[in-house]
Protein backbone atom coordinates (compact mmCIF):
# COMPACT_ATOMS: atom_id res chain seq x y z
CA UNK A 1 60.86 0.03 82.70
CA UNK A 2 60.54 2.10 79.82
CA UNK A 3 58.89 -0.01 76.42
CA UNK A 4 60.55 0.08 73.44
CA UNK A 5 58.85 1.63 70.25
CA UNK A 6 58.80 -0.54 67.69
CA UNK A 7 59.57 0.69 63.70
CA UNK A 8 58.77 -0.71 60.94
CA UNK A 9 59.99 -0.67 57.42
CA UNK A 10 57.47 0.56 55.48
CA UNK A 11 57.72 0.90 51.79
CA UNK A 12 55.63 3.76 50.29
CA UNK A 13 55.34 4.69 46.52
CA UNK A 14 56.63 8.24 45.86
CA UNK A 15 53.33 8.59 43.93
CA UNK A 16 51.59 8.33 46.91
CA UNK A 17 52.87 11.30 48.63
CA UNK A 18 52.72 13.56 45.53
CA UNK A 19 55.87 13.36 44.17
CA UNK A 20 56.66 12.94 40.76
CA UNK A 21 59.71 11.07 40.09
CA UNK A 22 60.86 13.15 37.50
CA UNK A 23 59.62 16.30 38.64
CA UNK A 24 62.54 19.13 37.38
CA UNK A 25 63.57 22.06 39.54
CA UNK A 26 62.43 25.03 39.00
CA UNK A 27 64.53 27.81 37.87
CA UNK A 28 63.84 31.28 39.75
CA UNK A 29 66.07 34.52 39.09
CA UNK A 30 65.36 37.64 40.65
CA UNK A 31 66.86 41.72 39.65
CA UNK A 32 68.58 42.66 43.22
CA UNK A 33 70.62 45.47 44.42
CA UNK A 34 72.67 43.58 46.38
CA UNK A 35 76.21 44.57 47.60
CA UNK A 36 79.31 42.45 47.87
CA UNK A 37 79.21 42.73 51.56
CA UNK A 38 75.86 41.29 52.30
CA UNK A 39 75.89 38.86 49.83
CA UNK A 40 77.06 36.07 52.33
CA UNK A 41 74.70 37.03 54.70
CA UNK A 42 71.89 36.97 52.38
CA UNK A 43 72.97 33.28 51.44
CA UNK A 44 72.90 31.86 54.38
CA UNK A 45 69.81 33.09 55.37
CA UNK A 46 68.25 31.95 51.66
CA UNK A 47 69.87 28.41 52.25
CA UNK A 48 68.56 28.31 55.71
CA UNK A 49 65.03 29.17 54.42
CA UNK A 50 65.37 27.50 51.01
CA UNK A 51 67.57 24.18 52.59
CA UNK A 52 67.19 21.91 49.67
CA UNK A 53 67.85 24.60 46.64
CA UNK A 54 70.69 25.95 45.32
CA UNK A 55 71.12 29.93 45.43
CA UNK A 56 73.89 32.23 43.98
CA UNK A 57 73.91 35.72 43.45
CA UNK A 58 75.94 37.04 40.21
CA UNK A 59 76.27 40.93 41.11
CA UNK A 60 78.89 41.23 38.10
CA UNK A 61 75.60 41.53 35.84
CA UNK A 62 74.13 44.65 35.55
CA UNK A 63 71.30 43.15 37.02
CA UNK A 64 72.57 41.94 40.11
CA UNK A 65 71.27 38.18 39.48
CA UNK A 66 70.04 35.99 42.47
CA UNK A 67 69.14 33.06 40.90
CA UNK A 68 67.40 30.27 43.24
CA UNK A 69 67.03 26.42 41.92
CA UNK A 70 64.48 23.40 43.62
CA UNK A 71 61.77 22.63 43.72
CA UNK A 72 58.43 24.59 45.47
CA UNK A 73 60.32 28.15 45.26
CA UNK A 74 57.90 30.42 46.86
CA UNK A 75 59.05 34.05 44.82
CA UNK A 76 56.98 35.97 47.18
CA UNK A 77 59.32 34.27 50.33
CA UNK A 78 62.49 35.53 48.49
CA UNK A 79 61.15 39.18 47.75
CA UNK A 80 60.47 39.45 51.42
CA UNK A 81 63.39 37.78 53.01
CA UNK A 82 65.52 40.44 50.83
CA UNK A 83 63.51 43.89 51.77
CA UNK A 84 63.69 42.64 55.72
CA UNK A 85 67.23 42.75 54.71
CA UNK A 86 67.21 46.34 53.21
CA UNK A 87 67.66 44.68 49.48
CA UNK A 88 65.80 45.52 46.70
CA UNK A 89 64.07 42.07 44.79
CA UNK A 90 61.72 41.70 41.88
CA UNK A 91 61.63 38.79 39.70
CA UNK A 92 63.63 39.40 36.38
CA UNK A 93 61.26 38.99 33.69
């Protein structure tokens, strides 16, 4: 006979695991070259990578805007996830 587990209901403080409770997303946005027909591909595999942000791309600007918002952005991740894809990336300064 198989034993069950037993949970508990722990309460932890969010200080304690680092967590600031008013800790503000961070705002990243990113000159692309992106084309209308990869821009769905591109955000789905952003959102699958970035789960917890929120990504859009505005390729009416001139620019070609990704902009990605949450928290613990890693640029570098974005850059590269776009030139695997064939996309040019840079942070917009």
């Amino acid at each position: 006979m198989l034993a069950k587990a037993a949970w508990h209901n722990t309460s932890v403080p969010i200080s304690a695991l680092g967590i600031k409770k008013n800790q503000r997303n961070m705002v990243e946005v990113f000159k692309t070259d992106v084309e209308k027909a990869k821009e769905r591909i591109l955000l789905t595999l952003l959102m699958n990578t970035f789960p917890h942000c929120r990504i859009n791309f505005d390729l009416e600007d001139c620019d070609r805007v990704l902009r990605v918002e949450g928290k613990d952005i890693c640029c570098d991740t974005v850059i590269s996830l776009l030139n695997t894809q064939g996309c040019y990336c840079e942070i917009l300064e």
